[in-house]
PDB file of N, CA and C in Angstrom:
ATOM      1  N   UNK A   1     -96.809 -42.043 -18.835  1.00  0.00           N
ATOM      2  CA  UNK A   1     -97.223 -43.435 -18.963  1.00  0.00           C
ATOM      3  C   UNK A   1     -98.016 -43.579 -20.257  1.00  0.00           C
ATOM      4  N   UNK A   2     -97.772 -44.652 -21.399  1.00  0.00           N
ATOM      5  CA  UNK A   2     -98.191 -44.652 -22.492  1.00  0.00           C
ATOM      6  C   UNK A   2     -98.147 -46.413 -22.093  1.00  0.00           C
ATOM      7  N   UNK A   3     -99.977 -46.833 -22.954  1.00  0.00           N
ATOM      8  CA  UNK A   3    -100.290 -48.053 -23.009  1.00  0.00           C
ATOM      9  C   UNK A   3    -101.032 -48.105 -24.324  1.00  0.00           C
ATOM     10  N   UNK A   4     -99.990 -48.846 -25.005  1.00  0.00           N
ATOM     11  CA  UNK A   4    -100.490 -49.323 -26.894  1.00  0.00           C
ATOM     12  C   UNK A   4    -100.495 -50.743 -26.720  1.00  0.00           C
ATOM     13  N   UNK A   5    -102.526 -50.576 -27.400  1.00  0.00           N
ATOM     14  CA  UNK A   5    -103.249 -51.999 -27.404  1.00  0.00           C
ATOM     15  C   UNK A   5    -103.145 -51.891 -28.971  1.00  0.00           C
ATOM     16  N   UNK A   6    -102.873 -53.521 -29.066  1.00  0.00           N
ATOM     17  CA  UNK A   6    -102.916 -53.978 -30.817  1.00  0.00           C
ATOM     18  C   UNK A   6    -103.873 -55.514 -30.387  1.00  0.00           C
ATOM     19  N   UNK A   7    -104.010 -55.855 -31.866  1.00  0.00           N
ATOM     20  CA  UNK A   7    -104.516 -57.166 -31.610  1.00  0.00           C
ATOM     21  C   UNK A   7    -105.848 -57.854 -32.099  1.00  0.00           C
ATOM     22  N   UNK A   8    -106.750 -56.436 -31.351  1.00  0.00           N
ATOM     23  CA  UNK A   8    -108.158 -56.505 -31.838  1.00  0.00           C
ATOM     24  C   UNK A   8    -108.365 -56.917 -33.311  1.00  0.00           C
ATOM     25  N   UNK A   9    -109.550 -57.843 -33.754  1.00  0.00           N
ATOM     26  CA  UNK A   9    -110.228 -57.362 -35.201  1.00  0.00           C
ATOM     27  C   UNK A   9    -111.465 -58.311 -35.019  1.00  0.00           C
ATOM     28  N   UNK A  10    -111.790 -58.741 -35.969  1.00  0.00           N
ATOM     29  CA  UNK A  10    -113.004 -59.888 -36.579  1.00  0.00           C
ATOM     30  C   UNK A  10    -112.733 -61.360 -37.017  1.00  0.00           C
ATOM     31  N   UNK A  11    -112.996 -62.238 -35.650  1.00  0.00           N
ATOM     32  CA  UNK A  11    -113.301 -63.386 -35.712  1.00  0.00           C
ATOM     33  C   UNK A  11    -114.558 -63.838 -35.435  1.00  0.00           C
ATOM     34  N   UNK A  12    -114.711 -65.239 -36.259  1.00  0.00           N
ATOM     35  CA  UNK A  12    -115.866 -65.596 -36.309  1.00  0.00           C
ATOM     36  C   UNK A  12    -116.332 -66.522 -34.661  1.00  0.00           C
ATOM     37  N   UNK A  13    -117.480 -66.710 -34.256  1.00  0.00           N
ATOM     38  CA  UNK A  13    -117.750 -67.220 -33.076  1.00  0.00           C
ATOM     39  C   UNK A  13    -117.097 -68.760 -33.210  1.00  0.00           C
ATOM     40  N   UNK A  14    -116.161 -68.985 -31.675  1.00  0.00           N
ATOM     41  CA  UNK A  14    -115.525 -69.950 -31.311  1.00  0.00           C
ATOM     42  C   UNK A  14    -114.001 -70.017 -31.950  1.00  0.00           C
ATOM     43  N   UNK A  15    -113.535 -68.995 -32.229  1.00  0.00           N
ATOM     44  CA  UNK A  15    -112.386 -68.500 -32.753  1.00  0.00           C
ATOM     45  C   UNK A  15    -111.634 -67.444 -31.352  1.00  0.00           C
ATOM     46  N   UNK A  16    -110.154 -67.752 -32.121  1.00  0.00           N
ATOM     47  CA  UNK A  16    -109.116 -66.947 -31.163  1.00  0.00           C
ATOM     48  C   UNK A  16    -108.529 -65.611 -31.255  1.00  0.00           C
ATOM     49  N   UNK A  17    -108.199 -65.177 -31.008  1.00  0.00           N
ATOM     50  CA  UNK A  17    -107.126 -63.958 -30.629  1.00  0.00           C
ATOM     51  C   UNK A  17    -106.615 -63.589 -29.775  1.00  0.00           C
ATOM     52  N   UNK A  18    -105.547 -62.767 -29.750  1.00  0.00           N
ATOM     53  CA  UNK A  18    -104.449 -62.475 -28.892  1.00  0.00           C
ATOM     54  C   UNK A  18    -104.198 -61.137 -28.835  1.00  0.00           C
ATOM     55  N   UNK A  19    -104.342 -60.411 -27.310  1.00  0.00           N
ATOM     56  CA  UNK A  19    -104.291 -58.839 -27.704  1.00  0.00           C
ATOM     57  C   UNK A  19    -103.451 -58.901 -26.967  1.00  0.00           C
ATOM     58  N   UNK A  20    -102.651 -57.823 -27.382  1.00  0.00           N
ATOM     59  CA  UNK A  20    -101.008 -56.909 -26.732  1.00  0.00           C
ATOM     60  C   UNK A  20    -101.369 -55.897 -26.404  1.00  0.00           C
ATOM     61  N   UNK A  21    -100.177 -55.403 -25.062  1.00  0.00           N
ATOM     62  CA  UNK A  21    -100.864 -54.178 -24.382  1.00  0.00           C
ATOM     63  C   UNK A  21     -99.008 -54.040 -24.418  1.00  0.00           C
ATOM     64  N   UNK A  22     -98.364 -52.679 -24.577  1.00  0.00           N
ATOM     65  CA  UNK A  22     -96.873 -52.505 -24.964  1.00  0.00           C
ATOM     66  C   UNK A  22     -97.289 -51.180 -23.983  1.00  0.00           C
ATOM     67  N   UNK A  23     -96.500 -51.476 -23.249  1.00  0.00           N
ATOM     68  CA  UNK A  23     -96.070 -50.198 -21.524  1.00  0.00           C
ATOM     69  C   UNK A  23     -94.893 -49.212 -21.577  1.00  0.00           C
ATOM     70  N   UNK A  24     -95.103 -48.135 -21.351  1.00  0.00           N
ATOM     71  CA  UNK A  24     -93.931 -47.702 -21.458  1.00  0.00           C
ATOM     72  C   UNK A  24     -94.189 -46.336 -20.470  1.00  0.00           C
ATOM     73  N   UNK A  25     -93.361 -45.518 -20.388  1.00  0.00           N
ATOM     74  CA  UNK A  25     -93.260 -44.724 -19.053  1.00  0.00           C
ATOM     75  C   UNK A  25     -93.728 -44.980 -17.694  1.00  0.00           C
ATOM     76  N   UNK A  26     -93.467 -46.442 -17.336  1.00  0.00           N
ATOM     77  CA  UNK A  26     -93.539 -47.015 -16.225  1.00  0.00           C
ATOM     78  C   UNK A  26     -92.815 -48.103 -15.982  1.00  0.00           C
ATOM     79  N   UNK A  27     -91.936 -48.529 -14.711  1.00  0.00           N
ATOM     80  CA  UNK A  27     -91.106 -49.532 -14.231  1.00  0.00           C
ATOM     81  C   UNK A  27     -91.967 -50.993 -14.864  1.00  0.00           C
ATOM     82  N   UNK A  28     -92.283 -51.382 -15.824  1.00  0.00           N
ATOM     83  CA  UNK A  28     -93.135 -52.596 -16.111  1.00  0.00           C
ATOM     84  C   UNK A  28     -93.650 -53.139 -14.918  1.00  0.00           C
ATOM     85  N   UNK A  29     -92.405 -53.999 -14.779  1.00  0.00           N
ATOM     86  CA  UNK A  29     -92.099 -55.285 -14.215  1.00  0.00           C
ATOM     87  C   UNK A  29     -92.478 -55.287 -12.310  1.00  0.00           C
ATOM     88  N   UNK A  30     -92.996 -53.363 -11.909  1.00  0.00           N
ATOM     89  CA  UNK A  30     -93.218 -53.670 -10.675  1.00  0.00           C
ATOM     90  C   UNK A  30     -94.932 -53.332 -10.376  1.00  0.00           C
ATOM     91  N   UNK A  31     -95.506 -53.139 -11.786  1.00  0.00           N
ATOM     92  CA  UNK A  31     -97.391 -53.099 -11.999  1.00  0.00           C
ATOM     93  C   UNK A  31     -98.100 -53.801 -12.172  1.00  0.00           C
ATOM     94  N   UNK A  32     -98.600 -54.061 -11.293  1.00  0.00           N
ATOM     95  CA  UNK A  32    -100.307 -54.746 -11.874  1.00  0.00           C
ATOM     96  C   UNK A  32    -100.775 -54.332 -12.913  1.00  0.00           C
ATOM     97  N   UNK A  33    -101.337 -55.394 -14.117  1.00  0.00           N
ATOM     98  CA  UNK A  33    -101.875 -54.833 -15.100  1.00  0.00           C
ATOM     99  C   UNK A  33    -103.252 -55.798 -15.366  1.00  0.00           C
ATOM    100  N   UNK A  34    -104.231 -54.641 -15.881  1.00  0.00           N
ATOM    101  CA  UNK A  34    -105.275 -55.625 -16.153  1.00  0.00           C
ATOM    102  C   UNK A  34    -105.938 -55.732 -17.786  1.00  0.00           C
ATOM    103  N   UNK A  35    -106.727 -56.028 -18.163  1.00  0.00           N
ATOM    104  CA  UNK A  35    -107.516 -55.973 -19.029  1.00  0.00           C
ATOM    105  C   UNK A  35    -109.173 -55.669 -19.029  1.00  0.00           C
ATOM    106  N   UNK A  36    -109.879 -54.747 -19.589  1.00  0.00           N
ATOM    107  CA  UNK A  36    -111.027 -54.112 -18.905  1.00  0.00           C
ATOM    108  C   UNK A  36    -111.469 -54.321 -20.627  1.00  0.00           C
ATOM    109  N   UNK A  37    -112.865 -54.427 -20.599  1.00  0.00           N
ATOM    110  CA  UNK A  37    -113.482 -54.093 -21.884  1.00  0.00           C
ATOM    111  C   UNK A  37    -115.172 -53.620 -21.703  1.00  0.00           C
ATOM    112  N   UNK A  38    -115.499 -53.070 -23.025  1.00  0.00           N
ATOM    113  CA  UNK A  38    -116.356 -52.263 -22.487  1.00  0.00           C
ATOM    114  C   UNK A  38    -117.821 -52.341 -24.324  1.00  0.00           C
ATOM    115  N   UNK A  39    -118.721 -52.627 -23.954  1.00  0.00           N
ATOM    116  CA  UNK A  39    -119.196 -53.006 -24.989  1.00  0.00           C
ATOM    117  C   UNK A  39    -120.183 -51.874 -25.331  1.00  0.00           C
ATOM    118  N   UNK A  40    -121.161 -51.170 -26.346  1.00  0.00           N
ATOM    119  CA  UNK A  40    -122.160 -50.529 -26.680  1.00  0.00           C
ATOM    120  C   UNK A  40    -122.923 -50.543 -25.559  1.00  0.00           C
ATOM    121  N   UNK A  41    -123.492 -49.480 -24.449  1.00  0.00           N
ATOM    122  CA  UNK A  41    -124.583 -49.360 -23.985  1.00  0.00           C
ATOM    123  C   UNK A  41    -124.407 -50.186 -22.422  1.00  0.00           C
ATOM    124  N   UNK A  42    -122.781 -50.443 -22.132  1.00  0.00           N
ATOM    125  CA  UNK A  42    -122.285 -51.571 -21.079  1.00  0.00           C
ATOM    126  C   UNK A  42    -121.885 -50.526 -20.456  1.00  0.00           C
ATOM    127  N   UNK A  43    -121.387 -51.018 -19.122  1.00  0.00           N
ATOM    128  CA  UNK A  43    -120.194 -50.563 -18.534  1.00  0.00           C
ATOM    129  C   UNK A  43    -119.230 -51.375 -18.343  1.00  0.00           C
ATOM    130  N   UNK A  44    -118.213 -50.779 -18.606  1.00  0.00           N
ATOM    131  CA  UNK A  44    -116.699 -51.132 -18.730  1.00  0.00           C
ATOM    132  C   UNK A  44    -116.541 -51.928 -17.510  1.00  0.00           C
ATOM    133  N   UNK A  45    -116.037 -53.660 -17.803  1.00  0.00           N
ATOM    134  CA  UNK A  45    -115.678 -54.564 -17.201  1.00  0.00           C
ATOM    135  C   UNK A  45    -114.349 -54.912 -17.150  1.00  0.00           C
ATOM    136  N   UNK A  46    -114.151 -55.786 -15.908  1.00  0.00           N
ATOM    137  CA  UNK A  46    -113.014 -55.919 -15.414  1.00  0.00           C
ATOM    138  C   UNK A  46    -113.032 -57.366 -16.514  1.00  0.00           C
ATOM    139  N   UNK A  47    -112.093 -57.516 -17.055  1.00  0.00           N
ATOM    140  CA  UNK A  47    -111.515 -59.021 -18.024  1.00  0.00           C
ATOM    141  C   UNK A  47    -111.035 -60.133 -17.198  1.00  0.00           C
ATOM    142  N   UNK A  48    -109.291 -59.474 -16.711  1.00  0.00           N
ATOM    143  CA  UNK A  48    -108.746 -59.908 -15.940  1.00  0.00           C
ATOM    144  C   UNK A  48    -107.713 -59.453 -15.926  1.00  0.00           C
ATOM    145  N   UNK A  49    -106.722 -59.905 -14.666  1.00  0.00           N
ATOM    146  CA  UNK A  49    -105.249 -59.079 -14.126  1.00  0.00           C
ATOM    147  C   UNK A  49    -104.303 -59.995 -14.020  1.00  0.00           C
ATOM    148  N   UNK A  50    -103.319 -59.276 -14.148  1.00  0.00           N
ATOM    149  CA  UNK A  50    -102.237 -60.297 -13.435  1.00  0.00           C
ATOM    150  C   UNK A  50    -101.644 -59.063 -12.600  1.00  0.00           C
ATOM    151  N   UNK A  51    -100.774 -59.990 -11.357  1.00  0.00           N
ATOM    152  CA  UNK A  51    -100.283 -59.231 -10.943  1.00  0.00           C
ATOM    153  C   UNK A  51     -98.444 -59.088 -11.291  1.00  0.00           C
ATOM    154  N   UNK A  52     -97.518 -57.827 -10.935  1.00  0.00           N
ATOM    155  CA  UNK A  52     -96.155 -58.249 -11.164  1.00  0.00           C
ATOM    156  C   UNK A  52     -95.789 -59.598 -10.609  1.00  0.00           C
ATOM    157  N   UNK A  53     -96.012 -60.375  -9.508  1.00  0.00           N
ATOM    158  CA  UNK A  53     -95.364 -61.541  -9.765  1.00  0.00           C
ATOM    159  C   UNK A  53     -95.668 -62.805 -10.761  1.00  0.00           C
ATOM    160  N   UNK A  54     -96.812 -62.130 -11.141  1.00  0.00           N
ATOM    161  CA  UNK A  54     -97.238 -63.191 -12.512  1.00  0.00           C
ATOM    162  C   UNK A  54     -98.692 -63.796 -11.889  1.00  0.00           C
ATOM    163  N   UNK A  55     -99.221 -63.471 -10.576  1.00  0.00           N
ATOM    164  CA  UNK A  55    -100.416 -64.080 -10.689  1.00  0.00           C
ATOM    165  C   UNK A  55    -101.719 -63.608 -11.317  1.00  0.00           C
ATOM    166  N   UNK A  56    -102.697 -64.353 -11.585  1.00  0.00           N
ATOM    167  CA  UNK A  56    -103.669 -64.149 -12.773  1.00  0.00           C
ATOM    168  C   UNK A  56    -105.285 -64.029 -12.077  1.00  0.00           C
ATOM    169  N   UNK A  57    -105.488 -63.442 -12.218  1.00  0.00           N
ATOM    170  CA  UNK A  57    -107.524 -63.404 -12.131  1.00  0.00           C
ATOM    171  C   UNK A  57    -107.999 -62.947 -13.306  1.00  0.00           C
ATOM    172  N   UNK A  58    -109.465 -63.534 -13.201  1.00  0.00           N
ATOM    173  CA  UNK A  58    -110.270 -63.714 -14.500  1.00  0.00           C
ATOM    174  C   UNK A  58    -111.286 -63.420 -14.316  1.00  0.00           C
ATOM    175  N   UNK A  59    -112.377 -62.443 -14.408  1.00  0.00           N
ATOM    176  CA  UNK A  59    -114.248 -62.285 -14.167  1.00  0.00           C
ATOM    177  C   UNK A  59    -114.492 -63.779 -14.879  1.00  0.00           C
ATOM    178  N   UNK A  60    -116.081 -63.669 -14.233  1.00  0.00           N
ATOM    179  CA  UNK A  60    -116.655 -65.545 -14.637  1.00  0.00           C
ATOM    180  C   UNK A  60    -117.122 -65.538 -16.102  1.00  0.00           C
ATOM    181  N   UNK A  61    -116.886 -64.282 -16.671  1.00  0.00           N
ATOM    182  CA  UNK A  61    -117.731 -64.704 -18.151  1.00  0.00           C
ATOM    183  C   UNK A  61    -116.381 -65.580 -18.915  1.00  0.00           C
ATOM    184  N   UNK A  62    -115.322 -65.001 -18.895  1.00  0.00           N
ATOM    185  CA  UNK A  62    -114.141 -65.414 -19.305  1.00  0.00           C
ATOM    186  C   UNK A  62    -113.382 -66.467 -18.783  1.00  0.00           C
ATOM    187  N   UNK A  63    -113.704 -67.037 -17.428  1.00  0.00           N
ATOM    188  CA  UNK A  63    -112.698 -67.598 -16.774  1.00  0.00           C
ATOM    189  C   UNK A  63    -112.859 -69.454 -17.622  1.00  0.00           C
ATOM    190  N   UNK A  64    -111.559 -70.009 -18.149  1.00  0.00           N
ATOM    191  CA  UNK A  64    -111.165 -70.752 -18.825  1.00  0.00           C
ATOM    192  C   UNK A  64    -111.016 -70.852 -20.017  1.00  0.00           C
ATOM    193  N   UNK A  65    -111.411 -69.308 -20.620  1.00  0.00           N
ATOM    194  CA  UNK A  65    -111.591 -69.583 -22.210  1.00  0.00           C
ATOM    195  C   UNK A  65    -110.273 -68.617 -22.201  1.00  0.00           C
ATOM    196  N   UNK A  66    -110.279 -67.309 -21.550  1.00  0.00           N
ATOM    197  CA  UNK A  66    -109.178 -66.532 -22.064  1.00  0.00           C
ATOM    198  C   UNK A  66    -107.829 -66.438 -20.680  1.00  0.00           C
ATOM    199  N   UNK A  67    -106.420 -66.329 -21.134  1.00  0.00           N
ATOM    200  CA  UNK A  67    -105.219 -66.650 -20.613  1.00  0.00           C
ATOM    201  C   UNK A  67    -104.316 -65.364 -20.447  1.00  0.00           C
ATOM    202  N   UNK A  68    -104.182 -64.334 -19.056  1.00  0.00           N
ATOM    203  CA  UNK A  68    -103.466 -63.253 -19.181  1.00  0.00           C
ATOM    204  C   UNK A  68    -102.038 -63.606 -19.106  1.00  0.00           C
ATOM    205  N   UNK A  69    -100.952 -62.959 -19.766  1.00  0.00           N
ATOM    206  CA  UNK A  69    -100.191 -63.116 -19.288  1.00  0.00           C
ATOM    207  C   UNK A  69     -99.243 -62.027 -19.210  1.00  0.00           C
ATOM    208  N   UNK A  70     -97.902 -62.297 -19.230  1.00  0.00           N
ATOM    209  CA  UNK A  70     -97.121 -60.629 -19.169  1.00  0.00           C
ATOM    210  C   UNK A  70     -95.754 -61.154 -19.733  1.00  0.00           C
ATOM    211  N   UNK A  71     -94.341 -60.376 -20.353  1.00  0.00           N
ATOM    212  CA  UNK A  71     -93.348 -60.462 -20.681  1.00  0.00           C
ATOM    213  C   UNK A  71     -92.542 -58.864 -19.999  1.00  0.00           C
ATOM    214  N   UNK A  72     -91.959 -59.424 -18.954  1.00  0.00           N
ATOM    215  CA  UNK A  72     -91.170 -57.951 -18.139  1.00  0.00           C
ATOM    216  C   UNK A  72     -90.113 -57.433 -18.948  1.00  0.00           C
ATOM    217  N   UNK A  73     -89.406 -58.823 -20.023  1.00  0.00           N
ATOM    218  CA  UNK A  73     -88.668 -58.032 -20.749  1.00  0.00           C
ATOM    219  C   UNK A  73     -88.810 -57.414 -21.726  1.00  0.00           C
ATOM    220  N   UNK A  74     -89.861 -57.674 -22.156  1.00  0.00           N
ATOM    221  CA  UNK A  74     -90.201 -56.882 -23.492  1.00  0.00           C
ATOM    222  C   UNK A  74     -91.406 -55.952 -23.015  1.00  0.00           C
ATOM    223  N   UNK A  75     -92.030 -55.352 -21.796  1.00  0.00           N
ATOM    224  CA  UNK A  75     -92.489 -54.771 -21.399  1.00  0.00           C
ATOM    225  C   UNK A  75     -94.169 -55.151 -22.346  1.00  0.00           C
ATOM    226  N   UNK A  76     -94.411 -56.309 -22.158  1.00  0.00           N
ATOM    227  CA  UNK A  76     -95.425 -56.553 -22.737  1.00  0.00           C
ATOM    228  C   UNK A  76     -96.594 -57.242 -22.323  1.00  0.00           C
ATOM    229  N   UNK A  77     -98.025 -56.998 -21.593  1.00  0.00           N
ATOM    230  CA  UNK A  77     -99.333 -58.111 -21.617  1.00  0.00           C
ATOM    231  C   UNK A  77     -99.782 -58.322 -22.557  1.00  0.00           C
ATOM    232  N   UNK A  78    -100.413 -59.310 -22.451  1.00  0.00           N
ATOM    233  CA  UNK A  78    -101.036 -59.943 -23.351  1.00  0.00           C
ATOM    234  C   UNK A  78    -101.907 -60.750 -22.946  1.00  0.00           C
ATOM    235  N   UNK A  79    -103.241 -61.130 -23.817  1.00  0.00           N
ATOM    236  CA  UNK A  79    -104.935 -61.830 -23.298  1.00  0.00           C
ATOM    237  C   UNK A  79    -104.917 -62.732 -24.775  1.00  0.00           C
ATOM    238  N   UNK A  80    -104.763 -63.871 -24.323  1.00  0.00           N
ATOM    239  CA  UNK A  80    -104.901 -64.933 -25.250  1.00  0.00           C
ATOM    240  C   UNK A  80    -106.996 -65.249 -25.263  1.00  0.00           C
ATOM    241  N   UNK A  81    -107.283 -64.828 -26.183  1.00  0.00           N
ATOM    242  CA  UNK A  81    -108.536 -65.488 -26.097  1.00  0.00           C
ATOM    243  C   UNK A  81    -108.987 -66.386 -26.564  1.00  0.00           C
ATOM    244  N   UNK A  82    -109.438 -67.694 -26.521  1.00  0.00           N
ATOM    245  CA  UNK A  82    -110.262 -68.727 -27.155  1.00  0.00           C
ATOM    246  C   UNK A  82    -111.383 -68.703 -26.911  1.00  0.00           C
ATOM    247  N   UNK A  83    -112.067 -69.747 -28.087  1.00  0.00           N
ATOM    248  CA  UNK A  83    -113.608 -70.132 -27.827  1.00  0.00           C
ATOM    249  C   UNK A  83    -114.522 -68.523 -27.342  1.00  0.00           C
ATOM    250  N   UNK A  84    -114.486 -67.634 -28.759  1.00  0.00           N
ATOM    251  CA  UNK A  84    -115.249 -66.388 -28.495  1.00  0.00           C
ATOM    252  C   UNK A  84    -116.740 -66.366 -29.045  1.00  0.00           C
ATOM    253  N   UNK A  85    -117.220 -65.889 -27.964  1.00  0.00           N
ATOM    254  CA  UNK A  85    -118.687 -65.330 -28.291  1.00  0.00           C
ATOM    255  C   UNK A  85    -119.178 -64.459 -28.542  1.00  0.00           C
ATOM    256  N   UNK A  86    -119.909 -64.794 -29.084  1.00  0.00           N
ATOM    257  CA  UNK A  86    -120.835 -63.054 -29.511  1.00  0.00           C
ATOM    258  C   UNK A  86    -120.686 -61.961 -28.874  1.00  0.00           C
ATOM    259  N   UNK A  87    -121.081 -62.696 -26.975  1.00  0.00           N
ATOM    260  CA  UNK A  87    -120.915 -61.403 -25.900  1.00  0.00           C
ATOM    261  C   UNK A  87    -119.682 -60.812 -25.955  1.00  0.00           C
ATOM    262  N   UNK A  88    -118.446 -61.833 -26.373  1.00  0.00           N
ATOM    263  CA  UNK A  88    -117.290 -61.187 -26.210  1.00  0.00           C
ATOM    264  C   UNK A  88    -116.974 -60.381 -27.263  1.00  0.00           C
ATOM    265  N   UNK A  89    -117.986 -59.532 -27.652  1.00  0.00           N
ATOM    266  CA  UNK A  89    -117.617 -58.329 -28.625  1.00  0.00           C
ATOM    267  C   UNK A  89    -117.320 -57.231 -27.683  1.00  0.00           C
ATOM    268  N   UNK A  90    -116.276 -56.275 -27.924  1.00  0.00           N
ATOM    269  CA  UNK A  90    -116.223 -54.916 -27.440  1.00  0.00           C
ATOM    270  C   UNK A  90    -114.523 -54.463 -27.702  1.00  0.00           C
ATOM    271  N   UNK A  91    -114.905 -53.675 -26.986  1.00  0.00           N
ATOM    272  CA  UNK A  91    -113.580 -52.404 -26.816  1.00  0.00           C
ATOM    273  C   UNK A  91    -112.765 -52.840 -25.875  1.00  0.00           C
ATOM    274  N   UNK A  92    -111.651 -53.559 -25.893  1.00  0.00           N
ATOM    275  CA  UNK A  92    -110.745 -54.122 -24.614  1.00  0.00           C
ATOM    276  C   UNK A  92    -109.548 -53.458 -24.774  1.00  0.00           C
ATOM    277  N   UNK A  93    -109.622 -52.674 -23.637  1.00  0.00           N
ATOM    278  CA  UNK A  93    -108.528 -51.953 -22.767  1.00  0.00           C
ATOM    279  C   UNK A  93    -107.504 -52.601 -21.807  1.00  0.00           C
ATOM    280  N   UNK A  94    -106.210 -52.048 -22.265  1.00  0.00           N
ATOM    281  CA  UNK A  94    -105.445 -52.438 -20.613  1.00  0.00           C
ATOM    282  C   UNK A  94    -105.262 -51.324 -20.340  1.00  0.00           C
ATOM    283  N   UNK A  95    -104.948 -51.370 -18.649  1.00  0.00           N
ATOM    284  CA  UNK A  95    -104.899 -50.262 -17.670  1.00  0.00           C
ATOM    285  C   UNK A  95    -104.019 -50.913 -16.508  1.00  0.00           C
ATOM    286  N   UNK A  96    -103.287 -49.593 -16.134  1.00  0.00           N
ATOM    287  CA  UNK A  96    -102.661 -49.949 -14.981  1.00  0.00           C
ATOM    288  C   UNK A  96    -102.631 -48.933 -14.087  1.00  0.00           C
ATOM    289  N   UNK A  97    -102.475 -48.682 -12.825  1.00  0.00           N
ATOM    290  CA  UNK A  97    -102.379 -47.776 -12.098  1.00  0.00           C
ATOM    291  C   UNK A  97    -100.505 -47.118 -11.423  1.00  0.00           C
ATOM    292  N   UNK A  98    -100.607 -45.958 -11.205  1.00  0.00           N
ATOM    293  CA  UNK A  98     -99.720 -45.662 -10.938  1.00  0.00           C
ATOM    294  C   UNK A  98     -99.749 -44.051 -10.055  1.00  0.00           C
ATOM    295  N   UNK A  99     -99.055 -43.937  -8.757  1.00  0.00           N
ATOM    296  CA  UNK A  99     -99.221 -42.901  -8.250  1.00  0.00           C
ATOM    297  C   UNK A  99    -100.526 -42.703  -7.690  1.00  0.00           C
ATOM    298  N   UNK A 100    -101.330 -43.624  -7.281  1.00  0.00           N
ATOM    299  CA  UNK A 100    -103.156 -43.821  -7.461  1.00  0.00           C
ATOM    300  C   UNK A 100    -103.752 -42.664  -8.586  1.00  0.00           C
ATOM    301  N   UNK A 101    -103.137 -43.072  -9.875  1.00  0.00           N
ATOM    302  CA  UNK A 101    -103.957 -42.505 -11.143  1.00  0.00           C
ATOM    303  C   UNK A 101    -104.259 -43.526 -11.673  1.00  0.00           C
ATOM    304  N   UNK A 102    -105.295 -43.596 -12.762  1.00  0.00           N
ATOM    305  CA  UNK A 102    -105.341 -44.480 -13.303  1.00  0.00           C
ATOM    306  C   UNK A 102    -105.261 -44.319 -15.020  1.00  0.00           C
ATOM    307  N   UNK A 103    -104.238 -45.155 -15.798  1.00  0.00           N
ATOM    308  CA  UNK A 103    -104.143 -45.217 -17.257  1.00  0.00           C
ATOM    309  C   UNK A 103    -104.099 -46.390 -17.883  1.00  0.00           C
ATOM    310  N   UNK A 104    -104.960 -45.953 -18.749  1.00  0.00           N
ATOM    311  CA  UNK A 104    -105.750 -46.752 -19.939  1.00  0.00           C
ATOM    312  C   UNK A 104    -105.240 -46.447 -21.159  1.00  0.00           C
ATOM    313  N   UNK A 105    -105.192 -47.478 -22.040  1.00  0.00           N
ATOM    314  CA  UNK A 105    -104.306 -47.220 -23.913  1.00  0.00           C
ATOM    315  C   UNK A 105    -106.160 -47.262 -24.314  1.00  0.00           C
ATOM    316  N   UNK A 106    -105.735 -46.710 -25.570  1.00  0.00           N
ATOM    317  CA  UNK A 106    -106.530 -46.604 -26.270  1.00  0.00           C
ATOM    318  C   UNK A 106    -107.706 -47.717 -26.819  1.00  0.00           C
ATOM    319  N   UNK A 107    -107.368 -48.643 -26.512  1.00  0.00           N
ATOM    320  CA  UNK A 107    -108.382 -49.542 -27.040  1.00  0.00           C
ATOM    321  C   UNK A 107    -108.718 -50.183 -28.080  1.00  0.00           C
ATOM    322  N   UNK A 108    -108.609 -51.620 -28.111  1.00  0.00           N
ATOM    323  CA  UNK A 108    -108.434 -52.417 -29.387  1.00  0.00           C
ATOM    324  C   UNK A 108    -110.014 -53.019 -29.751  1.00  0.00           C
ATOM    325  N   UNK A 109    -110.563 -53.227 -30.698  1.00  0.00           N
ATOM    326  CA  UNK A 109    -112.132 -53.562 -30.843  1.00  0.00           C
ATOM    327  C   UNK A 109    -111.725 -54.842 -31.146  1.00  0.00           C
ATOM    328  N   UNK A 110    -112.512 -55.554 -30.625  1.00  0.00           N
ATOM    329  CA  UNK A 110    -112.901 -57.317 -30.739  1.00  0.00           C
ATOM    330  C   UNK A 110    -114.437 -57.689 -31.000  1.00  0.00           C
ATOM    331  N   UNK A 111    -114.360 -58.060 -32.294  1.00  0.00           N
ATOM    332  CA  UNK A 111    -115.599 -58.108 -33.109  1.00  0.00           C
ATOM    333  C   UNK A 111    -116.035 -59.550 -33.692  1.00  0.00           C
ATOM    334  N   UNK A 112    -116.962 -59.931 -32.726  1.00  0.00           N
ATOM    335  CA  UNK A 112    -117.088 -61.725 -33.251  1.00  0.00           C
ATOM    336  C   UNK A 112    -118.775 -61.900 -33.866  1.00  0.00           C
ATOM    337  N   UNK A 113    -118.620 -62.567 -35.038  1.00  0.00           N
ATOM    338  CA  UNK A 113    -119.593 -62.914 -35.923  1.00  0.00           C
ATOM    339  C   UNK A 113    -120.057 -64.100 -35.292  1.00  0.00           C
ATOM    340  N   UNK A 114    -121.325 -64.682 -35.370  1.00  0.00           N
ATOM    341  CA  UNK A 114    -121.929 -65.888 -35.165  1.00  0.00           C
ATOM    342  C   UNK A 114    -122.547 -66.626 -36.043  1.00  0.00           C
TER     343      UNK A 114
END
């Protein structure tokens, strides 16, 4: 199971981005996938999930600003973010489980100026 995050960089506060999470050594289209991020001196938070039929949850720091979604054919998630804050600086991971293991890609940095 291999999970490559792109996407991350440096926007300024109240600005967007869009991170990709690209799946591969796993059936896509039958995993839950989430988005977790994890900041300096934090512990690693839950973002939000969708599940394979496409439904979505969001933790409350995020909920209305950022949009999960998924593409089964191109084996692809993706976290639309708007309207970013300062707090929303960190290291955002996707992860999915499989076999009850759990795997995580490497991690894209999201870095917002104010």
């Amino acid at each position: 199971v291999q999970l490559q995050a792109s996407g991350g960089g440096l926007v300024q506060a109240g600005g967007s981005l869009r991170l990709s999470c690209h799946a591969s050594g796993i059936n896509f289209r039958l995993h839950d996938m989430d988005w977790y991020r994890q900041a300096p001196g934090k512990e690693r938070e839950l973002v939000a999930s969708i599940t394979s039929e496409g439904s979505a949850n969001y933790g409350a720091p995020v909920t209305g600003r950022f949009t999960i979604s998924r593409d089964n054919v191109r084996r692809l998630m993706y976290l639309q973010m708007n309207g970013l804050k300062p707090e929303d600086q960190a290291l955002y991971y996707c992860h999915t489980m499989w076999r009850n293991r759990h795997f995580w890609g490497q991690g894209t940095q999201v870095t917002v100026s104010s």
